[in-house]
C-alpha atoms as a PDB file:
ATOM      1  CA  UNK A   1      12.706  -7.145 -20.714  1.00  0.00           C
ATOM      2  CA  UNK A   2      11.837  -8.777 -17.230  1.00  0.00           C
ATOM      3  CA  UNK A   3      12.551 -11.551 -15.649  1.00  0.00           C
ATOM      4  CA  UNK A   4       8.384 -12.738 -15.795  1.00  0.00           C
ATOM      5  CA  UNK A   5       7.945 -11.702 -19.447  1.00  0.00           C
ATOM      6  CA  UNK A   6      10.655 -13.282 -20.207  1.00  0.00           C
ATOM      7  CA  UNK A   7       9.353 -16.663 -19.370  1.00  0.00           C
ATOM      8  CA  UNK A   8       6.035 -16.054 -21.048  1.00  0.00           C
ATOM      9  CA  UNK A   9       7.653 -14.917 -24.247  1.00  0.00           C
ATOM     10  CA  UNK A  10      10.042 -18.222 -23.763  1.00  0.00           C
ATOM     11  CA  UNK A  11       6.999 -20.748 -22.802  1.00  0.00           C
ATOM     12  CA  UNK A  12       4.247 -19.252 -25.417  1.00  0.00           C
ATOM     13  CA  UNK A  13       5.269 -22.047 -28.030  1.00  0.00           C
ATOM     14  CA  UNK A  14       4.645 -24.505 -25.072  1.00  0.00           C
ATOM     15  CA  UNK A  15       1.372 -22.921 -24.137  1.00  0.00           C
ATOM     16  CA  UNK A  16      -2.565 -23.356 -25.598  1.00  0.00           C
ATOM     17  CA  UNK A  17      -3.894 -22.101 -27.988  1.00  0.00           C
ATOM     18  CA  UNK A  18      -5.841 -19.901 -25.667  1.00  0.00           C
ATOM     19  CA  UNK A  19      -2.638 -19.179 -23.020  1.00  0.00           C
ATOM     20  CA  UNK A  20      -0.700 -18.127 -26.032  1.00  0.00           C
ATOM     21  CA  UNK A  21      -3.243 -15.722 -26.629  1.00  0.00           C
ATOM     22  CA  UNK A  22      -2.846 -14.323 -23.757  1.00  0.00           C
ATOM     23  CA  UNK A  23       0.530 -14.421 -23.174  1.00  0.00           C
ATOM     24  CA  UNK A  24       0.642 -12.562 -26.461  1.00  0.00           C
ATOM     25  CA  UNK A  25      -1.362  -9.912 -25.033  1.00  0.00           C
ATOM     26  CA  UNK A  26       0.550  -9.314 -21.996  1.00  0.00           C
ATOM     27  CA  UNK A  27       3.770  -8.865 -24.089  1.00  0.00           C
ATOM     28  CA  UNK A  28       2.208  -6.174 -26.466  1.00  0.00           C
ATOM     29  CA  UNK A  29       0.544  -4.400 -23.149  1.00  0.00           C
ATOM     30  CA  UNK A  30       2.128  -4.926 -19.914  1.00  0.00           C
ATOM     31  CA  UNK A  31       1.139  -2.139 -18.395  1.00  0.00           C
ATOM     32  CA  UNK A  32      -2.121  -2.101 -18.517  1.00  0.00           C
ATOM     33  CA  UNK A  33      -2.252  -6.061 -17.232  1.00  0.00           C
ATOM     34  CA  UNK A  34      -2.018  -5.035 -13.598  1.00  0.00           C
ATOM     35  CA  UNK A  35      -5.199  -3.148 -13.470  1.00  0.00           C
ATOM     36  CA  UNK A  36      -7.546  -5.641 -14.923  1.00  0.00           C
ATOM     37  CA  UNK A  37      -9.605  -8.176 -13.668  1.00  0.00           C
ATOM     38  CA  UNK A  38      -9.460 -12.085 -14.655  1.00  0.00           C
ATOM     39  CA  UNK A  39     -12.516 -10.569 -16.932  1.00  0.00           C
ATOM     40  CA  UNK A  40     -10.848  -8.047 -18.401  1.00  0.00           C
ATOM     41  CA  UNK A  41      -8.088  -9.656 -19.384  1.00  0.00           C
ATOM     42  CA  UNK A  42     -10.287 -12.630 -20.955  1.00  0.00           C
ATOM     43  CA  UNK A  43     -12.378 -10.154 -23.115  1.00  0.00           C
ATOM     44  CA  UNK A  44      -9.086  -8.207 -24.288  1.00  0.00           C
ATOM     45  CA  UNK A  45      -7.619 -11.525 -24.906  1.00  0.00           C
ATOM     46  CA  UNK A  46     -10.600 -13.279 -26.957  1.00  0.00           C
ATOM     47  CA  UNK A  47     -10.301 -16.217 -24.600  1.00  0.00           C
ATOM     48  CA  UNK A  48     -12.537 -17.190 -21.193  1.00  0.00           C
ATOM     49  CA  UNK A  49     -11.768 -16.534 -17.772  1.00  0.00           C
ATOM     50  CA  UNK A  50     -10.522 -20.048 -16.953  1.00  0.00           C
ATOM     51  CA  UNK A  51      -8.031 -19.129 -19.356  1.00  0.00           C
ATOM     52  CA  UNK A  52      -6.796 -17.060 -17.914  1.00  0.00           C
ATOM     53  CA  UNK A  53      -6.137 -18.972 -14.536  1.00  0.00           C
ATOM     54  CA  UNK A  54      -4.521 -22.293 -16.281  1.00  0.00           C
ATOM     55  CA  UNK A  55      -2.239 -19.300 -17.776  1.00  0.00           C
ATOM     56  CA  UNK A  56      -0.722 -18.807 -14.542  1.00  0.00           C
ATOM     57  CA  UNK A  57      -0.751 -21.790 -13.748  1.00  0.00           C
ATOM     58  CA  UNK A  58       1.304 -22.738 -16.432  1.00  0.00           C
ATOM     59  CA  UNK A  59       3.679 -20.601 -16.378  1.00  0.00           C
ATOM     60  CA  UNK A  60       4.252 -21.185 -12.420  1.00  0.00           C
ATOM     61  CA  UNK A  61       2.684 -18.432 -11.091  1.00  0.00           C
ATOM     62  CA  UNK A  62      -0.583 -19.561  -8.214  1.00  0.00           C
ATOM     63  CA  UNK A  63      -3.357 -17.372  -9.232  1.00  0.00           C
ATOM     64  CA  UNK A  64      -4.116 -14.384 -10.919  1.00  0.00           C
ATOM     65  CA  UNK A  65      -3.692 -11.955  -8.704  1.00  0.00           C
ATOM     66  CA  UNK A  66      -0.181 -12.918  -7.394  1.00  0.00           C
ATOM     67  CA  UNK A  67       0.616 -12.437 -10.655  1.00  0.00           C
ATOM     68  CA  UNK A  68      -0.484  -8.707 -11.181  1.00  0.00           C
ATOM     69  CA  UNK A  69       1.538  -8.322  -7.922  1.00  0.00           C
ATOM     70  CA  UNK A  70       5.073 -10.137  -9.562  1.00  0.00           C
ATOM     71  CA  UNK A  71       4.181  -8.057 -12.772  1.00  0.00           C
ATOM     72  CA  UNK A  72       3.621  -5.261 -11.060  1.00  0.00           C
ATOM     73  CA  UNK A  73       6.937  -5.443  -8.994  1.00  0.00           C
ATOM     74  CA  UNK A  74       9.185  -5.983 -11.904  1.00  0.00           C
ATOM     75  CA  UNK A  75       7.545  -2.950 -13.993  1.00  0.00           C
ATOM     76  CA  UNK A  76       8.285  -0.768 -10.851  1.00  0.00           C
ATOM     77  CA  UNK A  77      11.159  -1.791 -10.235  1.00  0.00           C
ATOM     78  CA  UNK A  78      12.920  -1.738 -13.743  1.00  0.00           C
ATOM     79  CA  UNK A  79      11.636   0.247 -15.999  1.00  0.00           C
ATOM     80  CA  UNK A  80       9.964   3.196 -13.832  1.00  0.00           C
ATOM     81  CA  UNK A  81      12.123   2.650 -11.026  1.00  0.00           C
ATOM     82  CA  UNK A  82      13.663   6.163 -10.222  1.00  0.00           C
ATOM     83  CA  UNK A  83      14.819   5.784  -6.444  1.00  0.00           C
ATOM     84  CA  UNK A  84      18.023   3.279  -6.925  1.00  0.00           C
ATOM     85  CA  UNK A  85      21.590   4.581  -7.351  1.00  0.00           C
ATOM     86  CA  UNK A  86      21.589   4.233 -10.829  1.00  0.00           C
ATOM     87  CA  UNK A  87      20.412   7.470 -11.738  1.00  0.00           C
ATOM     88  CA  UNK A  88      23.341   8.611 -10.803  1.00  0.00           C
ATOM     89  CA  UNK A  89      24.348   7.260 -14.622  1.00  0.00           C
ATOM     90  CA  UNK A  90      21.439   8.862 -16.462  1.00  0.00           C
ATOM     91  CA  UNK A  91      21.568  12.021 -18.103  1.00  0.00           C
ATOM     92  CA  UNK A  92      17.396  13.326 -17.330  1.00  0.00           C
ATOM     93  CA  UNK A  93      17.137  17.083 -17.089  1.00  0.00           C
ATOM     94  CA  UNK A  94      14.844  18.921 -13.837  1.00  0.00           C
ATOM     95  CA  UNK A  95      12.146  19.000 -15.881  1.00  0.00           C
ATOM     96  CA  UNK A  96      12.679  15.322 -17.451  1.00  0.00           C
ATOM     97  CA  UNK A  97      12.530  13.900 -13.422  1.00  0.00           C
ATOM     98  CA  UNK A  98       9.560  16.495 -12.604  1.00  0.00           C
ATOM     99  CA  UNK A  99       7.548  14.356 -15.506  1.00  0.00           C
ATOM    100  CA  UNK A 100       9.352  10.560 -14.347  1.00  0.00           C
ATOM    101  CA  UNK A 101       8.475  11.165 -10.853  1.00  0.00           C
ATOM    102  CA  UNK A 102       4.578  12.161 -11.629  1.00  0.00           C
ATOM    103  CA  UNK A 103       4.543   9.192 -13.739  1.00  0.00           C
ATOM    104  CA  UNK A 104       5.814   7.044 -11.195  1.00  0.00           C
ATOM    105  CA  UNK A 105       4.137   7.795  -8.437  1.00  0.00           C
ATOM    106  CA  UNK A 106       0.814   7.697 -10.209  1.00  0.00           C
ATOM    107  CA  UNK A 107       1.445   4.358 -11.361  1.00  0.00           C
ATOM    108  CA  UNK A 108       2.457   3.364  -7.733  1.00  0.00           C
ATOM    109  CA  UNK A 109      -1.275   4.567  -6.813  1.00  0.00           C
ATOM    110  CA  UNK A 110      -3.004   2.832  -9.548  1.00  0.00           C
ATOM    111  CA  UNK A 111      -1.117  -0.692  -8.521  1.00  0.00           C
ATOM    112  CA  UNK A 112      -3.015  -0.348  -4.876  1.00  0.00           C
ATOM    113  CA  UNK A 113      -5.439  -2.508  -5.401  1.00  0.00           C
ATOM    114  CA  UNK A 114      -3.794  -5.186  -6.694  1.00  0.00           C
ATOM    115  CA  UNK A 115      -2.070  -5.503  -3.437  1.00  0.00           C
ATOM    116  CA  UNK A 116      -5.002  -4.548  -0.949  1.00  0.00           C
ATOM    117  CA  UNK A 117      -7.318  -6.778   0.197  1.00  0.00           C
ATOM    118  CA  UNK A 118     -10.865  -5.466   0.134  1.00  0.00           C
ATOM    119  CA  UNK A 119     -12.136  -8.097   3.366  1.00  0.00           C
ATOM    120  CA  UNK A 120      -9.016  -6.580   5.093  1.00  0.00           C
ATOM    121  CA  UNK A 121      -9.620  -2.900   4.291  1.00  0.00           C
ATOM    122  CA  UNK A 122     -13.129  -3.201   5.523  1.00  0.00           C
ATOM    123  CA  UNK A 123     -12.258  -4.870   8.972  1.00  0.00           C
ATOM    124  CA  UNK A 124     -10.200  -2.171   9.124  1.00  0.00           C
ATOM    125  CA  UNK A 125     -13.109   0.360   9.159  1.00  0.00           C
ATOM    126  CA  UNK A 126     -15.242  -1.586  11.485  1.00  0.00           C
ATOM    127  CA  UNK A 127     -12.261  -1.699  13.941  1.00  0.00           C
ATOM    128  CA  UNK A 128     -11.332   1.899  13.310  1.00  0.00           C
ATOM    129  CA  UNK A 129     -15.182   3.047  13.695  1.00  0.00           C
ATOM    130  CA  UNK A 130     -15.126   1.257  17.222  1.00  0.00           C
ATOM    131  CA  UNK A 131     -11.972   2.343  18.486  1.00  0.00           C
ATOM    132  CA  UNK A 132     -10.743   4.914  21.242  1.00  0.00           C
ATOM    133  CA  UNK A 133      -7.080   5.558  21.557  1.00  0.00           C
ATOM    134  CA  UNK A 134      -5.244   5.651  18.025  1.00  0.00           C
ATOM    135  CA  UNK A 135      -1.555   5.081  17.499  1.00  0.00           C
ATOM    136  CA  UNK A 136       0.460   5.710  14.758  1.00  0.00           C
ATOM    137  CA  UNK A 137       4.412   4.584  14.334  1.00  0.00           C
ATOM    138  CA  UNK A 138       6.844   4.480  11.681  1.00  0.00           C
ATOM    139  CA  UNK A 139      10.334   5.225  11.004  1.00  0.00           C
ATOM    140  CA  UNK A 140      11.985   7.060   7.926  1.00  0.00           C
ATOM    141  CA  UNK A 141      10.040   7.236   5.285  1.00  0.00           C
ATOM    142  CA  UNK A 142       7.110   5.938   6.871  1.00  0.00           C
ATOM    143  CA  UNK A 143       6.886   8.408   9.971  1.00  0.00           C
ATOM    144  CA  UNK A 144       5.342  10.817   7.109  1.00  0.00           C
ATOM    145  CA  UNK A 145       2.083   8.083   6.678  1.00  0.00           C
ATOM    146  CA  UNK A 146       2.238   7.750  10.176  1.00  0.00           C
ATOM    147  CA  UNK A 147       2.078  11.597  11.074  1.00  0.00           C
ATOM    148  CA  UNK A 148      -0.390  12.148   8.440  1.00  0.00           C
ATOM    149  CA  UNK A 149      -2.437   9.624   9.752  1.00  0.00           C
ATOM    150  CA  UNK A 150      -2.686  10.687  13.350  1.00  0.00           C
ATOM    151  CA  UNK A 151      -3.242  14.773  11.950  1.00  0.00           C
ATOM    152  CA  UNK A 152      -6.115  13.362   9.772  1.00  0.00           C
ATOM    153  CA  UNK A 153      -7.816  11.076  12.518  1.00  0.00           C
ATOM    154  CA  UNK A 154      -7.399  13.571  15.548  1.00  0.00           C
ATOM    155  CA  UNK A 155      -9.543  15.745  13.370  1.00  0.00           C
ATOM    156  CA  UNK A 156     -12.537  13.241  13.683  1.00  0.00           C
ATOM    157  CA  UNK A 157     -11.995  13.230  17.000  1.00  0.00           C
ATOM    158  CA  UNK A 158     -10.059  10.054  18.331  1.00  0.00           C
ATOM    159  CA  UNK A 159      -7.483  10.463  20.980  1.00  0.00           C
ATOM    160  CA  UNK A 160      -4.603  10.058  18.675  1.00  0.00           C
ATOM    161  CA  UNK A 161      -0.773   9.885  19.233  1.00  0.00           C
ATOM    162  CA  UNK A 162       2.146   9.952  17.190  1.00  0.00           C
ATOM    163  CA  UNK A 163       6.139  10.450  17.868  1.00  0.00           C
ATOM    164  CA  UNK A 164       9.106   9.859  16.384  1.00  0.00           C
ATOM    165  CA  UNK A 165      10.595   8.540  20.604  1.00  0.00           C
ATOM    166  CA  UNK A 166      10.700   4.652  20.583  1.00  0.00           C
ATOM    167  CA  UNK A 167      10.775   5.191  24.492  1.00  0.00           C
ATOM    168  CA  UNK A 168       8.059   7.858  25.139  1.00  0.00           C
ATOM    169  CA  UNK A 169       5.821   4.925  23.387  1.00  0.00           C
ATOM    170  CA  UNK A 170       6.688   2.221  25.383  1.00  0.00           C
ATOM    171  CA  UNK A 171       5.210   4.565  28.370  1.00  0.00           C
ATOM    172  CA  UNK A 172       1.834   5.384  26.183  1.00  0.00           C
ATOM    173  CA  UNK A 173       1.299   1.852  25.317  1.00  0.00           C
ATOM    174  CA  UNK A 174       0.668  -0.143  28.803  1.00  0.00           C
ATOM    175  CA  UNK A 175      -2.502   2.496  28.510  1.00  0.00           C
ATOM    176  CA  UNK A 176      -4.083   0.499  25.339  1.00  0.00           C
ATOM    177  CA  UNK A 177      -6.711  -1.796  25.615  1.00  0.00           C
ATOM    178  CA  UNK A 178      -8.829  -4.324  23.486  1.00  0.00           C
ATOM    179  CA  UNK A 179     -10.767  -1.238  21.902  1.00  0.00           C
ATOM    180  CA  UNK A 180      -7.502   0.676  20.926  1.00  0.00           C
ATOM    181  CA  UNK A 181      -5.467  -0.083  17.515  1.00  0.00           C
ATOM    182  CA  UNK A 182      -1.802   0.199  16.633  1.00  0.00           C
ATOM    183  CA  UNK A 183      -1.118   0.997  13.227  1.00  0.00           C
ATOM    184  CA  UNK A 184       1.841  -0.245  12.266  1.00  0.00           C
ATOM    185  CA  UNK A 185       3.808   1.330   9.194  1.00  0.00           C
ATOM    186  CA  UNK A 186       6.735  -0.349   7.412  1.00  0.00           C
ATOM    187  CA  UNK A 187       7.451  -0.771   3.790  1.00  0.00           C
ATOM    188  CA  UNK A 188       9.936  -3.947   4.222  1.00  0.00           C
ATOM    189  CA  UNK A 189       7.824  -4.758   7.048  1.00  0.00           C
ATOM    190  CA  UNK A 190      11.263  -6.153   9.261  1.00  0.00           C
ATOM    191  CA  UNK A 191      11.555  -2.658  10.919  1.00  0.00           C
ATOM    192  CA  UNK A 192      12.896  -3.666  14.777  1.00  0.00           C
ATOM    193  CA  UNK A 193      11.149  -0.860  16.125  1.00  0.00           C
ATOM    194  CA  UNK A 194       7.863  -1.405  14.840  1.00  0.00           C
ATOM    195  CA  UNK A 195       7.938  -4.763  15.520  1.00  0.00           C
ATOM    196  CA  UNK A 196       8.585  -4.306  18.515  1.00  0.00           C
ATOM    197  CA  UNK A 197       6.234  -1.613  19.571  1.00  0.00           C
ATOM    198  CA  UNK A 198       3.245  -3.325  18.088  1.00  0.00           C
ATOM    199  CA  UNK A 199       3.949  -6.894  19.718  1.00  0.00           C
ATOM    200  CA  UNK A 200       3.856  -4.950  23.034  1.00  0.00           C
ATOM    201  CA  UNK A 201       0.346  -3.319  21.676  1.00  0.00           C
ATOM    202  CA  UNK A 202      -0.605  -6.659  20.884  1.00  0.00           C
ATOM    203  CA  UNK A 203       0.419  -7.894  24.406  1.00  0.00           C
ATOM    204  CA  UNK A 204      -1.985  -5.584  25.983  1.00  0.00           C
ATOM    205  CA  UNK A 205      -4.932  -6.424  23.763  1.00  0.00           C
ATOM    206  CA  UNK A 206      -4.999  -3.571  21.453  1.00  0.00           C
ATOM    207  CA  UNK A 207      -5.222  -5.111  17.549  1.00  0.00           C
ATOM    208  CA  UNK A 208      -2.527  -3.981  14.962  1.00  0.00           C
ATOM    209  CA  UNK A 209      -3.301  -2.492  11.589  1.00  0.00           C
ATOM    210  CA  UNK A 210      -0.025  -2.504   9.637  1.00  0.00           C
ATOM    211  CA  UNK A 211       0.450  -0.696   6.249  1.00  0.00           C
ATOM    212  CA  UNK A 212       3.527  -2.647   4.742  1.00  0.00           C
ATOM    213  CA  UNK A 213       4.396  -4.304   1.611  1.00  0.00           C
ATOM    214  CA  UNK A 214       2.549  -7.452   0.814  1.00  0.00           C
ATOM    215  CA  UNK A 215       4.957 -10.327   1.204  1.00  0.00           C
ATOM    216  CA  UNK A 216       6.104 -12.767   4.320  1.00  0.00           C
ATOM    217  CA  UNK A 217       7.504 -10.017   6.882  1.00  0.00           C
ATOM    218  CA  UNK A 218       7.143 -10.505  10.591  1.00  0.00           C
ATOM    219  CA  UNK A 219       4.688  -7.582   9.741  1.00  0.00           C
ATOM    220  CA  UNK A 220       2.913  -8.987   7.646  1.00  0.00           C
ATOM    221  CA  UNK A 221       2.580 -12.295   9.497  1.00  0.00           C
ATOM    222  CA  UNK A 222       1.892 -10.998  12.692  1.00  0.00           C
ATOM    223  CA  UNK A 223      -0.838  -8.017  12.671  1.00  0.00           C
ATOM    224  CA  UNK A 224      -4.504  -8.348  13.071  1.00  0.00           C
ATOM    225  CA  UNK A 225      -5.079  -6.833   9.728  1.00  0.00           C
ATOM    226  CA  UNK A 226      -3.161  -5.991   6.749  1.00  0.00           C
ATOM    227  CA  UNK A 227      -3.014  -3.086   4.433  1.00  0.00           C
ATOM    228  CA  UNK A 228      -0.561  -3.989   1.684  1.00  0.00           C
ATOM    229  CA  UNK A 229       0.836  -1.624  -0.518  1.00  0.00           C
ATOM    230  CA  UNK A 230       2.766  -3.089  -3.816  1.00  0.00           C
ATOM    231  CA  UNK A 231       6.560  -3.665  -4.149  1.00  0.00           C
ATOM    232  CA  UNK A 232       7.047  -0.566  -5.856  1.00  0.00           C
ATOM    233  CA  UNK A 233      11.016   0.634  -4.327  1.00  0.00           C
ATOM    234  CA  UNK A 234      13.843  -1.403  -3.257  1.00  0.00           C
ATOM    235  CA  UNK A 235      14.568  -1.317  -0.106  1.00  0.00           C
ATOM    236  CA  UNK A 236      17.783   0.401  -0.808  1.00  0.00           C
ATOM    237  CA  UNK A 237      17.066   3.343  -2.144  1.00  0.00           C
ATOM    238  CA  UNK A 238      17.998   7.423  -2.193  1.00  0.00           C
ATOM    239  CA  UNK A 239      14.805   7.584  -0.203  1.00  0.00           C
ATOM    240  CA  UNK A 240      10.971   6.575  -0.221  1.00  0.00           C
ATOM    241  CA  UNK A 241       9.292   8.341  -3.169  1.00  0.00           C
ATOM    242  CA  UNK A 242       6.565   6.025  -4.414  1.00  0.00           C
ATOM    243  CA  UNK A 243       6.248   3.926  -1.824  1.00  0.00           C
ATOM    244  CA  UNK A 244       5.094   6.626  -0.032  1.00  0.00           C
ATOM    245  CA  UNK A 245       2.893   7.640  -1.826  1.00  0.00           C
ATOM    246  CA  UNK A 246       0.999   3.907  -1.921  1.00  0.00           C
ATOM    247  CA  UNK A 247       0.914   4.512   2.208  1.00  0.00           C
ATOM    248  CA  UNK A 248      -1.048   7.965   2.014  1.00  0.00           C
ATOM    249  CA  UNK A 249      -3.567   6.897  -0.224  1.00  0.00           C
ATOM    250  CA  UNK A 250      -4.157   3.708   1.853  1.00  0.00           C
ATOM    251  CA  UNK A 251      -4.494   6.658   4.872  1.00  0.00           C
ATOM    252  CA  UNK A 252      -6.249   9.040   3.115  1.00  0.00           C
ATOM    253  CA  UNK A 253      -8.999   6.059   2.186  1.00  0.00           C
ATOM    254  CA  UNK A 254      -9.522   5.228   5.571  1.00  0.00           C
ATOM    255  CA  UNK A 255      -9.656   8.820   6.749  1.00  0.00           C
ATOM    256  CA  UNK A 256     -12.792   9.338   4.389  1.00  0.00           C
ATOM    257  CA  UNK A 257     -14.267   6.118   4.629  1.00  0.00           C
ATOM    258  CA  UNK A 258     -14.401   6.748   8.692  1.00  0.00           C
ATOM    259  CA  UNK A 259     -15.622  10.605   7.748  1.00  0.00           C
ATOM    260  CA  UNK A 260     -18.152   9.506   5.453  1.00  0.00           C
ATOM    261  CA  UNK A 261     -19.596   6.945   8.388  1.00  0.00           C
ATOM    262  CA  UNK A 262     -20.004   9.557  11.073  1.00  0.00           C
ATOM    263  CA  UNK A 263     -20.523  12.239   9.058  1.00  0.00           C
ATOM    264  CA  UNK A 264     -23.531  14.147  10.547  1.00  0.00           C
ATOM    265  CA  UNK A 265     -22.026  13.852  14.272  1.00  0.00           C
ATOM    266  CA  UNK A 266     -18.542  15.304  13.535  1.00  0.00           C
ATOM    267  CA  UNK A 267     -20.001  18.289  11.080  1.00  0.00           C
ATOM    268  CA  UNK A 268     -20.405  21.016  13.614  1.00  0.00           C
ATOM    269  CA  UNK A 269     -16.983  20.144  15.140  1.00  0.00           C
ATOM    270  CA  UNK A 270     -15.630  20.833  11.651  1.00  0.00           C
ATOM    271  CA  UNK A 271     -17.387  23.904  11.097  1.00  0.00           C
ATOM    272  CA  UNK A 272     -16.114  25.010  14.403  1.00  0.00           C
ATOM    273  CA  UNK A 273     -12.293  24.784  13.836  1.00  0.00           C
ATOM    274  CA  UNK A 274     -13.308  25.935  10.493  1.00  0.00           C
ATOM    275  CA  UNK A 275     -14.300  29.404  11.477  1.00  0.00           C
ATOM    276  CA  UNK A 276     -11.620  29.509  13.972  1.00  0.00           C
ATOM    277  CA  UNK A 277      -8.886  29.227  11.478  1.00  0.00           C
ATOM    278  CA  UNK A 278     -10.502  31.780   9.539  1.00  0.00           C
ATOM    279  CA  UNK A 279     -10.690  33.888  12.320  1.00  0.00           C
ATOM    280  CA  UNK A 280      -7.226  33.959  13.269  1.00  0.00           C
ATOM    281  CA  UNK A 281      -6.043  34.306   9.667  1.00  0.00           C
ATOM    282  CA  UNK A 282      -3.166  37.046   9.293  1.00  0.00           C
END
């Protein structure tokens, strides 16, 4: 058992009436606790929503959401986690870590929201929508959310760049302006590189999206707007599997939120390279 349900099942006796209740409920369901609302868990729990706050509260935790997040983390990172060296020790068959890993990764994706911020995710859009140069960085694991990111938005039709070469950005970025974004893509958020690269961005008046981890990075504490994904890996790991995944959803969101919004002005564009792939078909 974790560390956090731990202390609930050790403070229930300690607890209300109505916090025991609900410590009770997050116990016998766990899982499902991350994906519910304040609401949710005060109907499912037969008590009321201010409940469900003093809950927290009590058992040292600030509000509600931070602790979906801590749940959220130890679930992940105990009893789904698949990406540590310690399944090295287990025994699971091909097929048995072809069913784990779908498991895993879709609860990675369904723990999104309890880490994104929907105010930040929308001043997102509006910057995207108004921007003209693109950029997209990220090392290891992350250079996949980062090249997926600049394929998907080239195709609305933003001058877009991506590269793995630290030094052929420093040449692109003295180019960026107060109408151009960085986005900045880090899981531990502490990645030199990035840092660096989007504090020069920064420097030159372009604004920094970063998609990292939710927590007290320099990432984190220095971009314009943040994307956070949930703690869902250590950071020492036999490579990124869900957390990944959390950054291409966030990418693939904001690709069809910014599709959806110019829609009608893009379409023949589309239909164009459409016909030419089709064309050229062997």
């Amino acid at each position: 058992m974790s560390s956090l349900l731990s202390r609930i099942e050790q403070n229930l006796s300690r607890l209300s009436d109505a916090e025991r209740k609900i410590g009770q409920y997050i116990l016998e369901h766990p899982n499902l606790v991350p994906h519910m609302t304040t609401k949710d868990l005060s109907k499912n729990s037969g008590v009321s929503e201010s409940s469900v706050i003093r809950f927290c509260k009590s058992i040292g935790i600030g509000s509600f959401k931070s602790f979906k997040l801590e749940l959220v983390k130890e679930l992940t990172l105990t009893e789904m986690n698949l990406t540590d060296f310690s399944i090295l020790h287990k025994k699971d068959g091909p097929y048995d870590l072809f069913q784990k890993v779908t498991y895993v990764n879709k609860s990675a994706i369904e723990t999104i929201p309890a880490s994104l911020d929907r105010k930040e995710y929308e001043k997102a859009i509006d910057l995207i929508l108004n921007a003209e140069k693109l950029v997209f960085y990220g090392v290891g694991g992350s250079a996949t959310a980062a090249f997926d990111g600049y394929y998907k938005f080239m195709r609305l039709g933003y001058h877009c760049t991506f590269t793995h070469d630290f030094h052929s950005l420093l040449s692109f970025i003295p180019y960026m302006g107060k109408n151009d974004v960085f986005f900045a893509i880090s899981m531990s958020g502490k990645t030199k590189d990035v840092l660096e690269l989007s504090r020069f961005a920064q420097r030159k008046g372009a604004k920094v999206i970063a998609i990292t981890n939710i927590g007290k990075s320099p990432l984190y504490k220095e971009a314009d707007i943040r994307l956070c994904t949930p703690v869902v890996e250590s950071d020492y790991r036999i490579g990124s599997i869900p957390s990944r995944m959390t950054q291409l959803t966030i990418i693939d969101a904001l690709y069809l939120s910014i599709f959806q919004a110019k829609g009608e002005s893009i379409l023949s564009q589309f239909h164009e390279a459409r016909n030419e792939v089709v064309r050229l078909r062997r």
